[in-house]
N, C-alpha and C. Protein backbone atom coordinates (compact mmCIF):
# COMPACT_ATOMS: atom_id res chain seq x y z
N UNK A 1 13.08 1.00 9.58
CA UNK A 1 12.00 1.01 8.58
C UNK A 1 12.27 -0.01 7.47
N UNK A 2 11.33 -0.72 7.07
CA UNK A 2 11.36 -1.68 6.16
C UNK A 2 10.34 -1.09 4.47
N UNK A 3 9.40 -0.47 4.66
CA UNK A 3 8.71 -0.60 3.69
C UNK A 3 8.31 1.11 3.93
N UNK A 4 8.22 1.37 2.66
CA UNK A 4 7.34 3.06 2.29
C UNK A 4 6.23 3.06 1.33
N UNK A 5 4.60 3.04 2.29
CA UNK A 5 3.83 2.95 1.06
C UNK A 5 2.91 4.05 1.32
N UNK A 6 2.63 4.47 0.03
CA UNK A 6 1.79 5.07 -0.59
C UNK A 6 0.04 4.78 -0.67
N UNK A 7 -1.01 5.23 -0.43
CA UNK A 7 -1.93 4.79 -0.51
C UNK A 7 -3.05 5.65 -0.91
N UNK A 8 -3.80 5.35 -2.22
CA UNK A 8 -4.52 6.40 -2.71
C UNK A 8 -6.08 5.85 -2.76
N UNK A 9 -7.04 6.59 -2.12
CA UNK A 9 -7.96 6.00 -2.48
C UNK A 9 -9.26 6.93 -3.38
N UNK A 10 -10.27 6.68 -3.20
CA UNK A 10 -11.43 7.64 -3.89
C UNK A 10 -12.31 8.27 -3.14
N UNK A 11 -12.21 9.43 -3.13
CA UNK A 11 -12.93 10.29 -2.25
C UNK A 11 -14.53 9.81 -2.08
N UNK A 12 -14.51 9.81 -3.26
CA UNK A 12 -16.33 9.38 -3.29
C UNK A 12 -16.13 7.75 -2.54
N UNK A 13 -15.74 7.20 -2.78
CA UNK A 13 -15.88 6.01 -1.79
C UNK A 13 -15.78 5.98 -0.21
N UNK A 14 -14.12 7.09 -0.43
CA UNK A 14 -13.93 7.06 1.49
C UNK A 14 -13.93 8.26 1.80
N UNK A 15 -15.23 9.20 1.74
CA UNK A 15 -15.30 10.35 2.15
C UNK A 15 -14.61 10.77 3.67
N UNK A 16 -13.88 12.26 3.70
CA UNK A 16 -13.06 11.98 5.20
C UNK A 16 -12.55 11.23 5.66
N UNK A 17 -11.87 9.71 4.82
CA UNK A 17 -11.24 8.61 5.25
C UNK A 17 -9.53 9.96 5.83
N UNK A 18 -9.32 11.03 4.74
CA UNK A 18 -8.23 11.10 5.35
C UNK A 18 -8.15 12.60 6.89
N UNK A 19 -8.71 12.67 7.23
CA UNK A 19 -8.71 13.54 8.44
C UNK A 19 -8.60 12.37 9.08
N UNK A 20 -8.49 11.24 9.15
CA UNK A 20 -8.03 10.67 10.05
C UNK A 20 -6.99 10.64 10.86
N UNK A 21 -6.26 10.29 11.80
CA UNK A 21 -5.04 10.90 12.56
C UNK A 21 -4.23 9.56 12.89
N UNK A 22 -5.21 8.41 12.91
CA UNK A 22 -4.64 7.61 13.53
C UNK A 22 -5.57 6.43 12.63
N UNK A 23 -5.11 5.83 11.82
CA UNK A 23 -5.77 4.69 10.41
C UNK A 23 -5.12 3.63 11.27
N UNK A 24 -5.89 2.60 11.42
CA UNK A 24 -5.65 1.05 11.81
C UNK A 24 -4.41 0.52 10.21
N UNK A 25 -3.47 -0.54 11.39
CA UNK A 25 -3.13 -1.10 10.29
C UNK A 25 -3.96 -1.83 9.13
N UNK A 26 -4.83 -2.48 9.28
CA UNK A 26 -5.46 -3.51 8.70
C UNK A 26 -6.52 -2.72 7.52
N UNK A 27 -6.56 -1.46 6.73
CA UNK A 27 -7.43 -0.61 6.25
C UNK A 27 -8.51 -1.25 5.62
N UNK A 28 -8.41 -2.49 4.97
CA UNK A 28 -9.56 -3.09 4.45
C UNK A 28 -10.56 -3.93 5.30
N UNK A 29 -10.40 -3.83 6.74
CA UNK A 29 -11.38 -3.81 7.56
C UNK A 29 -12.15 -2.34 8.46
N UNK A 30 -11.03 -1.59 7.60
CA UNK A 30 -12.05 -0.26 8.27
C UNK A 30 -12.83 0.00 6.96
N UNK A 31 -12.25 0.19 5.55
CA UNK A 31 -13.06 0.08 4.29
C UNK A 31 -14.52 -0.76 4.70
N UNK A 32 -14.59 -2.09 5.27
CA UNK A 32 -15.44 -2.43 5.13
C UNK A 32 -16.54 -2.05 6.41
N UNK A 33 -15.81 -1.85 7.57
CA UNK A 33 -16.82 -1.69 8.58
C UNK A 33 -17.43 -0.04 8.60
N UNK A 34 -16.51 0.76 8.40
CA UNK A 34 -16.98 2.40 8.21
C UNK A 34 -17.84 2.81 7.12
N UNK A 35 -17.24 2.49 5.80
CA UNK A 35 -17.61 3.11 4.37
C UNK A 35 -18.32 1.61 3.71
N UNK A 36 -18.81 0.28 4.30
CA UNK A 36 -19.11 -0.66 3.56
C UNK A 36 -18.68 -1.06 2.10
N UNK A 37 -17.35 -1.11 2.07
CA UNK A 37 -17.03 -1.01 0.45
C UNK A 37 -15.62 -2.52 1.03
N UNK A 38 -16.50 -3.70 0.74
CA UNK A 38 -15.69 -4.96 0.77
C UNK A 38 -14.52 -5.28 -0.36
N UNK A 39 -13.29 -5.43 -0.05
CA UNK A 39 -12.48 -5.69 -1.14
C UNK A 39 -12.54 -7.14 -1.20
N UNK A 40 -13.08 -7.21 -2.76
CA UNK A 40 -13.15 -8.55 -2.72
C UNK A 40 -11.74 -9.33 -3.38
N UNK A 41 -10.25 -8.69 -4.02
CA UNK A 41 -9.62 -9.02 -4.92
C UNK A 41 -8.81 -8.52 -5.34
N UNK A 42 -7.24 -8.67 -5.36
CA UNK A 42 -5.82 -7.47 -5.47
C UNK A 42 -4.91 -7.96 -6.24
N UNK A 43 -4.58 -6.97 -7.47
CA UNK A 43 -3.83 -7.36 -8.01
C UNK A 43 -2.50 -6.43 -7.94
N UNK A 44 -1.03 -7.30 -8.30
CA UNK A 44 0.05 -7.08 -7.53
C UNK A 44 0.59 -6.65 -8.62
N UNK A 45 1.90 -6.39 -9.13
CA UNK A 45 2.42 -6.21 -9.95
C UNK A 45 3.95 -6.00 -8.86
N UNK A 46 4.75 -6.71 -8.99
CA UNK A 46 6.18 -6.33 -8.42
C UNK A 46 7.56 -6.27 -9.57
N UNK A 47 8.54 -5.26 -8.89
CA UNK A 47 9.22 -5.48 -9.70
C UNK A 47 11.10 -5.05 -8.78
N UNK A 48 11.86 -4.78 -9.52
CA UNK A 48 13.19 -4.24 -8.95
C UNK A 48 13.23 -2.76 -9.42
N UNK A 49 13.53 -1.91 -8.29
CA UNK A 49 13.76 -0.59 -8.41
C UNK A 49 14.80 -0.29 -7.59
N UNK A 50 15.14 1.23 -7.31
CA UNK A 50 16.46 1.96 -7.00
C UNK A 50 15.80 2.75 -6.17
N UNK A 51 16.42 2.87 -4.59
CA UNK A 51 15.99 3.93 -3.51
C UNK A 51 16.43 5.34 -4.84
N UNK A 52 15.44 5.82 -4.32
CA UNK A 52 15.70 7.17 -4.91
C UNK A 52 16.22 8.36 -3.81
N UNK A 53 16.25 9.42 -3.79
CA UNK A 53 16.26 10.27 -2.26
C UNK A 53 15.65 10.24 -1.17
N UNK A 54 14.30 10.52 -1.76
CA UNK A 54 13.06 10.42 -0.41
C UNK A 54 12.60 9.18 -0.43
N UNK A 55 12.79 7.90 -0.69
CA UNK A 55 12.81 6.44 -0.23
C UNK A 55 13.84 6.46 0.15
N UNK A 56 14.88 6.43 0.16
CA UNK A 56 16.55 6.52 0.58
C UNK A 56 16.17 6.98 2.06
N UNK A 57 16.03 8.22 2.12
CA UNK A 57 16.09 9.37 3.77
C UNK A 57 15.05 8.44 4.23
N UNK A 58 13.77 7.98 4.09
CA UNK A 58 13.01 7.57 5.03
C UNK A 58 12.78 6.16 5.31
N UNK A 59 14.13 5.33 4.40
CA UNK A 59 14.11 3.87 4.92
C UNK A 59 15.29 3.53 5.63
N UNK A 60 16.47 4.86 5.75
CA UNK A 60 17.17 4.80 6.20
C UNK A 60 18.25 3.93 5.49
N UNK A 61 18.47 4.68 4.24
CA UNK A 61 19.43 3.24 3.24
C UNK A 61 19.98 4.47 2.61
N UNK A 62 21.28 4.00 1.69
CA UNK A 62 21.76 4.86 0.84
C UNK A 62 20.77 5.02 -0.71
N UNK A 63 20.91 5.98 -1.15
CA UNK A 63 20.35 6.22 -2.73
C UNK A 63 20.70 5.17 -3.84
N UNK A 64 19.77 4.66 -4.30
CA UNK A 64 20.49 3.74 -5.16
C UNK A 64 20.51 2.26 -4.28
N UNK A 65 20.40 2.13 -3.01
CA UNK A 65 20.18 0.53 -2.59
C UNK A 65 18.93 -0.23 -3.56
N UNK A 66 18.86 -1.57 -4.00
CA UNK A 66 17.88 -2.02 -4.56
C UNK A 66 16.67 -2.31 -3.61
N UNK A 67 15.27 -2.02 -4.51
CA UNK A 67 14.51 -2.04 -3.51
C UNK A 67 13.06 -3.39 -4.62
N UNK A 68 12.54 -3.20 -3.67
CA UNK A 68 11.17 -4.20 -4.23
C UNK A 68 10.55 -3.71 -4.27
N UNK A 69 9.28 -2.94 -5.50
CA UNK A 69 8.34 -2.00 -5.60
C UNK A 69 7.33 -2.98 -5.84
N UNK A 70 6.03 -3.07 -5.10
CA UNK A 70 4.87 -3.12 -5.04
C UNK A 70 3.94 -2.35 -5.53
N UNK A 71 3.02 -3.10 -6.85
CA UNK A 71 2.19 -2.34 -7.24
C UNK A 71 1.10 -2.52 -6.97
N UNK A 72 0.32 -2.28 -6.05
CA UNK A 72 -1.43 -3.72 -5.90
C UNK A 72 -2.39 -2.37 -5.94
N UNK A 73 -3.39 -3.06 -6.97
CA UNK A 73 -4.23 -2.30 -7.21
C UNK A 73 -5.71 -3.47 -6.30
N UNK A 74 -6.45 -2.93 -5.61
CA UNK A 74 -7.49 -3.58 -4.95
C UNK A 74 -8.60 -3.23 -5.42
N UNK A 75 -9.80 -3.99 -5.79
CA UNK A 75 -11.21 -3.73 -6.17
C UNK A 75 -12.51 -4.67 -5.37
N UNK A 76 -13.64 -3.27 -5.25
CA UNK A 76 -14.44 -4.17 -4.94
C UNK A 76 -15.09 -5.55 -4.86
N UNK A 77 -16.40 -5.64 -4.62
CA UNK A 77 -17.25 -6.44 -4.81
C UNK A 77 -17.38 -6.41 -6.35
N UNK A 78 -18.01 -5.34 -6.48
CA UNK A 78 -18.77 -5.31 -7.68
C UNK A 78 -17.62 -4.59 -8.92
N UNK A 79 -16.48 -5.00 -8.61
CA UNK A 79 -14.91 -4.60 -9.57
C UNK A 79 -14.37 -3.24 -9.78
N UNK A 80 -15.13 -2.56 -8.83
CA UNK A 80 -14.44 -1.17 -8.79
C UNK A 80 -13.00 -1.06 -8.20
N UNK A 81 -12.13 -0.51 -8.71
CA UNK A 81 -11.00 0.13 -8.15
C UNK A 81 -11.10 0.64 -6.90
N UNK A 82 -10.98 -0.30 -5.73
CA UNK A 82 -10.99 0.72 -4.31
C UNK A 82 -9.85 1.31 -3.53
N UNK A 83 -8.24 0.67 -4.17
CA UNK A 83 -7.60 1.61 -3.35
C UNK A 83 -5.97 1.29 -4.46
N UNK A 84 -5.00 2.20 -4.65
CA UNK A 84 -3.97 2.24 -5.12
C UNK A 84 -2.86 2.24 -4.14
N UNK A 85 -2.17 0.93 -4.17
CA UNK A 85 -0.97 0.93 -3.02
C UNK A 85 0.22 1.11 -3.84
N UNK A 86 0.83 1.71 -3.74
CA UNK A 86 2.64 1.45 -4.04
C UNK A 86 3.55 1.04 -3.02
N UNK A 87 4.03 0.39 -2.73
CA UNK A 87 4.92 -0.33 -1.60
C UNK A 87 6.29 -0.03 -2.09
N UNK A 88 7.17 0.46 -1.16
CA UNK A 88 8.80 0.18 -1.66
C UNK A 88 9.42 -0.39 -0.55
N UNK A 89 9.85 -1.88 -0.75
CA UNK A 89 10.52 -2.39 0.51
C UNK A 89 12.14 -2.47 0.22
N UNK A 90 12.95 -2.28 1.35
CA UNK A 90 13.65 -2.79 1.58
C UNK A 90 14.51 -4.38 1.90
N UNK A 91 15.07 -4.95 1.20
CA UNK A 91 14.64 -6.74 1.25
C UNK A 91 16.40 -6.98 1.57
N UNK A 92 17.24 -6.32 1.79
CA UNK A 92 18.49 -6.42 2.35
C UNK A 92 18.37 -7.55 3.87
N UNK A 93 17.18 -7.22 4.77
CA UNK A 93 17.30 -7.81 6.03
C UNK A 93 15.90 -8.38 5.53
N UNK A 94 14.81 -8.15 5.23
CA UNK A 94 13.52 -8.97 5.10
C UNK A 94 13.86 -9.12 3.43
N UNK A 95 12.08 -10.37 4.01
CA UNK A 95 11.51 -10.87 2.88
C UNK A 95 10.45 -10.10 2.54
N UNK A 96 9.48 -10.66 1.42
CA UNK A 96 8.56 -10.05 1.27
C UNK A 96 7.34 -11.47 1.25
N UNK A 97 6.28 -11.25 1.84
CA UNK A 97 5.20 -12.44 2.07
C UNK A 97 4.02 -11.69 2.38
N UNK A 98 3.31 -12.50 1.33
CA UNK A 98 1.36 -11.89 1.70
C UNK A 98 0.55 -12.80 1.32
N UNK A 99 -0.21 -12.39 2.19
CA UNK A 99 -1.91 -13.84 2.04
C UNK A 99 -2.47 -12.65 1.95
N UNK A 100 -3.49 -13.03 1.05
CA UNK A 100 -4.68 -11.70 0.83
C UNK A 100 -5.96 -12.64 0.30
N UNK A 101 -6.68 -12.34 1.29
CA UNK A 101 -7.79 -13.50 1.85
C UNK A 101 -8.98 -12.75 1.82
């Protein structure tokens, strides 16, 4: 495992988005083809953090390894807030790289 993210979105936007069982990687093409809600624009915020326990157990690292926290907040078309990611990677063996197009 490389990365542990978090993903919050708005009910009123993605009604039953989560009874889902099985979410495509790519979510901002199901955002747009299911619920029509186009992200037009993401902002990141990164920084240095500390595996804590439950990032630790599920990236398979000790407590306390340094990690890369991802903050990207994504918004519509029309500048609504459409989804809250938190990312925690592991960057011991990877990098970190994104195009957001």
């Amino acid at each position: 495992p490389a990365i542990v993210e978090t993903i919050t979105v708005s009910e009123a936007l993605f009604p039953d988005i989560g009874r889902d069982s099985d979410l495509p990687n790519t979510l901002y093409e199901l955002y747009e083809r299911r619920y029509e809600v186009t992200v037009a624009r993401a902002e990141e915020r990164l920084r240095a953090t500390l595996a804590d326990s439950d990032s630790a157990a599920l990236l398979a690292i000790d407590e306390g390894t340094p990690l890369l926290e991802i903050d990207r907040t994504a918004f519509a078309l029309d500048g609504t807030p459409a989804e809250w990611r938190l990312s925690l990677c592991e960057t011991g063996m990877h990098h970190y790289l994104v195009e957001l197009v």
